[in-house]
C-alpha atoms as a PDB file:
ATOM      1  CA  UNK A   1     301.910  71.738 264.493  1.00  0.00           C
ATOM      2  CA  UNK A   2     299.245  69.182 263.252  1.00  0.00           C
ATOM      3  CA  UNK A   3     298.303  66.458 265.804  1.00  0.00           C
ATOM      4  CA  UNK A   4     297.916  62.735 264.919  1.00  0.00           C
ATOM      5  CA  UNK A   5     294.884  61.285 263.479  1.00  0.00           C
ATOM      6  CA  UNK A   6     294.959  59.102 266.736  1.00  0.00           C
ATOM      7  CA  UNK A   7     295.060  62.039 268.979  1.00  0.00           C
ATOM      8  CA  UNK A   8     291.637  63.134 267.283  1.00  0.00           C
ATOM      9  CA  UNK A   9     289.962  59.620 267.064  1.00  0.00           C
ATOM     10  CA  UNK A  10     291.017  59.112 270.943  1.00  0.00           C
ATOM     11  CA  UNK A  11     289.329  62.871 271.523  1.00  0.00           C
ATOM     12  CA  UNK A  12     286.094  61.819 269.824  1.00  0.00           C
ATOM     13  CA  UNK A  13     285.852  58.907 271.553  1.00  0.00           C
ATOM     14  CA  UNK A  14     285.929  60.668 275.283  1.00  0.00           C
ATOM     15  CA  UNK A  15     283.642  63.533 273.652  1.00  0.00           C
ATOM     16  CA  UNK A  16     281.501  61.112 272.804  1.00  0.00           C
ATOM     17  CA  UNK A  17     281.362  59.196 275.813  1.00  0.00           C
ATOM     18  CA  UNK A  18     280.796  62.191 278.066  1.00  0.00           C
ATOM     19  CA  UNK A  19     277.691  63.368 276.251  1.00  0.00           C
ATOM     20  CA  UNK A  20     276.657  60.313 276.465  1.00  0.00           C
ATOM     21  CA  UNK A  21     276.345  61.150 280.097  1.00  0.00           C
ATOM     22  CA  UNK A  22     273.863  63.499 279.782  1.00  0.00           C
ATOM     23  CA  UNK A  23     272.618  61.505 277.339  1.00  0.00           C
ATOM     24  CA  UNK A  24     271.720  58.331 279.232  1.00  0.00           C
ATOM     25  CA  UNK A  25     272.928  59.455 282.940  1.00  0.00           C
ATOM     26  CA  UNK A  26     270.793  57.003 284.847  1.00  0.00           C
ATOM     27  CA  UNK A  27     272.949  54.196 282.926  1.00  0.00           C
ATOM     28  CA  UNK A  28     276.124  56.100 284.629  1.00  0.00           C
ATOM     29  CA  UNK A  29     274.473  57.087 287.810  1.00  0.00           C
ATOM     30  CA  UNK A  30     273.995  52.984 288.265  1.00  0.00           C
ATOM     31  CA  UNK A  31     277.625  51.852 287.814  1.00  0.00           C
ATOM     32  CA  UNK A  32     278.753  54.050 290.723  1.00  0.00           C
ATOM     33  CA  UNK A  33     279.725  52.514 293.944  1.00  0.00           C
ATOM     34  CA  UNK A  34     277.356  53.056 296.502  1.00  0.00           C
ATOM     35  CA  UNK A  35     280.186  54.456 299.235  1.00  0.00           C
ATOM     36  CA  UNK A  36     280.546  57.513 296.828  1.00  0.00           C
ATOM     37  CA  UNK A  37     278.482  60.433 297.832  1.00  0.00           C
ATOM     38  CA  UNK A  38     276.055  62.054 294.939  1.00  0.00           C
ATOM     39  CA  UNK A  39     275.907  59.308 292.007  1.00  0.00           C
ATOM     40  CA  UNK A  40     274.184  62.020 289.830  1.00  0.00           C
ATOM     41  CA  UNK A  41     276.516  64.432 290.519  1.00  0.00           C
ATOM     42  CA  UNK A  42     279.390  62.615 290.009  1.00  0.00           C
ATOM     43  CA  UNK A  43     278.066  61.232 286.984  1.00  0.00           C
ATOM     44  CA  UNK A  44     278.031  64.779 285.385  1.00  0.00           C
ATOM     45  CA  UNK A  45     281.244  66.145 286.830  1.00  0.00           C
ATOM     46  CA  UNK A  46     283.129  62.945 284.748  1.00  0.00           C
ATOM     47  CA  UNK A  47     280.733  63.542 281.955  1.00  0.00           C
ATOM     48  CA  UNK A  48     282.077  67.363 281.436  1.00  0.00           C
ATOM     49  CA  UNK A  49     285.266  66.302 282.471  1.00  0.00           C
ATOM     50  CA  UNK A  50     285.346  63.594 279.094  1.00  0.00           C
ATOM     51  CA  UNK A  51     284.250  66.262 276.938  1.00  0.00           C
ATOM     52  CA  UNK A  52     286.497  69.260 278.143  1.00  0.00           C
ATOM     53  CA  UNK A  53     289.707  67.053 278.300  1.00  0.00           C
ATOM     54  CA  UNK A  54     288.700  65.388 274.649  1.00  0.00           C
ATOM     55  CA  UNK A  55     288.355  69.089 273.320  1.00  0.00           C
ATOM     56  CA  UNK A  56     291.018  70.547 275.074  1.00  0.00           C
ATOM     57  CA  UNK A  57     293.213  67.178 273.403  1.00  0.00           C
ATOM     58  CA  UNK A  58     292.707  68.767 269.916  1.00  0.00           C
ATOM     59  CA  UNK A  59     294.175  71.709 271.127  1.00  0.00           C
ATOM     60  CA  UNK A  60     297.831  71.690 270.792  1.00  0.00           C
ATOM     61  CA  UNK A  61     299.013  74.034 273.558  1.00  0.00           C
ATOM     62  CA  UNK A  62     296.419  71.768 275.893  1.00  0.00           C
ATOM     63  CA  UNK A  63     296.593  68.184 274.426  1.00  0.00           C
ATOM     64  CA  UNK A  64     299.363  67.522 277.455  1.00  0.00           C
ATOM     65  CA  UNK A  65     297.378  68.553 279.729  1.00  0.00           C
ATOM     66  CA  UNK A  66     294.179  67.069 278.820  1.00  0.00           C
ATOM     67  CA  UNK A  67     296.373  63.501 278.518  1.00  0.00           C
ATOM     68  CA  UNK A  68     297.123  64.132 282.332  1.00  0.00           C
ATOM     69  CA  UNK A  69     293.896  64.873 283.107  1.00  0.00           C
ATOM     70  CA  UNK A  70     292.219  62.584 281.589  1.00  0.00           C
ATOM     71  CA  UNK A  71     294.686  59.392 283.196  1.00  0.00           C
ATOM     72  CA  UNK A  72     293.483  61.273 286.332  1.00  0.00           C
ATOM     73  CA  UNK A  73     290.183  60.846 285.594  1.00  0.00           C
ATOM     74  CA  UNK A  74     290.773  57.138 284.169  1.00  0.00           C
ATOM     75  CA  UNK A  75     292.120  56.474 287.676  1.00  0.00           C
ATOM     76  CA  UNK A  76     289.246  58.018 289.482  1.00  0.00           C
ATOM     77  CA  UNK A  77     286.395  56.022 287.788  1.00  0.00           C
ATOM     78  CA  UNK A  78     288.440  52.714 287.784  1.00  0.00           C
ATOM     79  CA  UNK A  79     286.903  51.919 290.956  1.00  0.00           C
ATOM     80  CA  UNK A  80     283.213  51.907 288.829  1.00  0.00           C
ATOM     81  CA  UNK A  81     284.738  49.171 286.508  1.00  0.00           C
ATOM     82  CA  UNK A  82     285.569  46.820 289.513  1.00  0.00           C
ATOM     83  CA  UNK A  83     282.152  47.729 290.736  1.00  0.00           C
ATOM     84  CA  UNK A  84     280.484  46.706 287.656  1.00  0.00           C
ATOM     85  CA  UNK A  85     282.302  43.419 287.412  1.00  0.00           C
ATOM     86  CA  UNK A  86     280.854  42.563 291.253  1.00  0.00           C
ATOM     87  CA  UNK A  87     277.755  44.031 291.148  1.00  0.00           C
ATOM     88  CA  UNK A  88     275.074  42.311 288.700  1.00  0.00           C
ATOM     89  CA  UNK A  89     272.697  45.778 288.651  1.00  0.00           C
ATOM     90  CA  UNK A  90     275.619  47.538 287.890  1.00  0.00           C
ATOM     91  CA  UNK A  91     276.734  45.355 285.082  1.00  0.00           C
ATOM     92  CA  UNK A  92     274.243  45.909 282.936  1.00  0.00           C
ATOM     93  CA  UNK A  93     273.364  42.687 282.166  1.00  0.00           C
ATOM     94  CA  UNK A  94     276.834  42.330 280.545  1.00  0.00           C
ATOM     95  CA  UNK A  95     278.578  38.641 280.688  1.00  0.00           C
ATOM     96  CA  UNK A  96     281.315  38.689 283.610  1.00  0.00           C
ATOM     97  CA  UNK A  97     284.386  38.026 280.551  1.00  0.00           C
ATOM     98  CA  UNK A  98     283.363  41.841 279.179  1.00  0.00           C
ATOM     99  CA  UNK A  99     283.731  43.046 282.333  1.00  0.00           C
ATOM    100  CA  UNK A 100     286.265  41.523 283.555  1.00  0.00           C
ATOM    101  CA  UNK A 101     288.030  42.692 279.961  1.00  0.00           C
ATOM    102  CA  UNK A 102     287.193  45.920 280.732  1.00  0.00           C
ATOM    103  CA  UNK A 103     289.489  46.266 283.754  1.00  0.00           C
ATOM    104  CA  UNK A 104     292.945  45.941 281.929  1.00  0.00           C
ATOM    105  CA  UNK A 105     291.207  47.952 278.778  1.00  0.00           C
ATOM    106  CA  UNK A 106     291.529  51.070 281.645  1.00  0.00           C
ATOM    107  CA  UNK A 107     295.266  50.484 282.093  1.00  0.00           C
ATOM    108  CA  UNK A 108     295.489  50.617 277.380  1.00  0.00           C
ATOM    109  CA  UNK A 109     293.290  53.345 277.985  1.00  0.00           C
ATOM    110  CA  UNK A 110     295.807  55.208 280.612  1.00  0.00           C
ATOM    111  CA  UNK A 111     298.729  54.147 278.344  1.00  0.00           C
ATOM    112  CA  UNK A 112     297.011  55.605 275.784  1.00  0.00           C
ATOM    113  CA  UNK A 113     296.901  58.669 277.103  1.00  0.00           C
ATOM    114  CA  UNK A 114     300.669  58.771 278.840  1.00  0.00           C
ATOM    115  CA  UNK A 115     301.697  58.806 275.049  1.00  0.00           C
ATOM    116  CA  UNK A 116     300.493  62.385 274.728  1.00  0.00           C
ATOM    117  CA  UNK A 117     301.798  63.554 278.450  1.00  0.00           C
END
């Protein structure tokens, strides 16, 4: 069974992002909330998590699995968006309106996902 073109473009995307992790992981480290334990850490676990669920996506006995997983881990980091959009250092430097549009772009992102649960 072949999977959707938008199956594959959403899997590249969450690849992408996750090595981008390891890539830039002090950009990461900085938009987690300062109650969670081990920014560093936790900035790697979501990091492999992105790219194991966005492989395991183009995998078609997996790709359900992966969708769960990864509105899981959509859940889990949501908590960094609302931290971004009330924390300046966190932000980035990014005008309020993007992150404030970034909040509801998680909930696309989750329905997204639910499509291949």
């Amino acid at each position: 069974m072949a999977l959707p073109w938008h199956l594959y473009l959403m899997a590249s995307l969450y690849i992408l992002a996750g090595l981008n992790h390891f890539r830039v992981p002090r950009l990461y480290a900085r938009m987690i909330p300062p109650s969670l334990p081990a920014p560093k850490l936790l900035n790697i676990l979501s990091g492999a998590a992105e790219v194991i669920l966005g492989i395991l996506l183009c995998i078609p006995q997996f790709s359900h699995i992966a969708a769960w997983g990864l509105i899981i881990l959509l859940v889990a980091v949501f908590p960094a968006n609302i931290y971004m959009y009330t924390n300046d250092k966190a932000g980035m430097g990014l005008p309020k309106w993007v992150l404030l549009l970034r909040l509801p772009l998680q909930l696309a992102l989750i329905y997204w996902a639910w499509l291949y649960t």
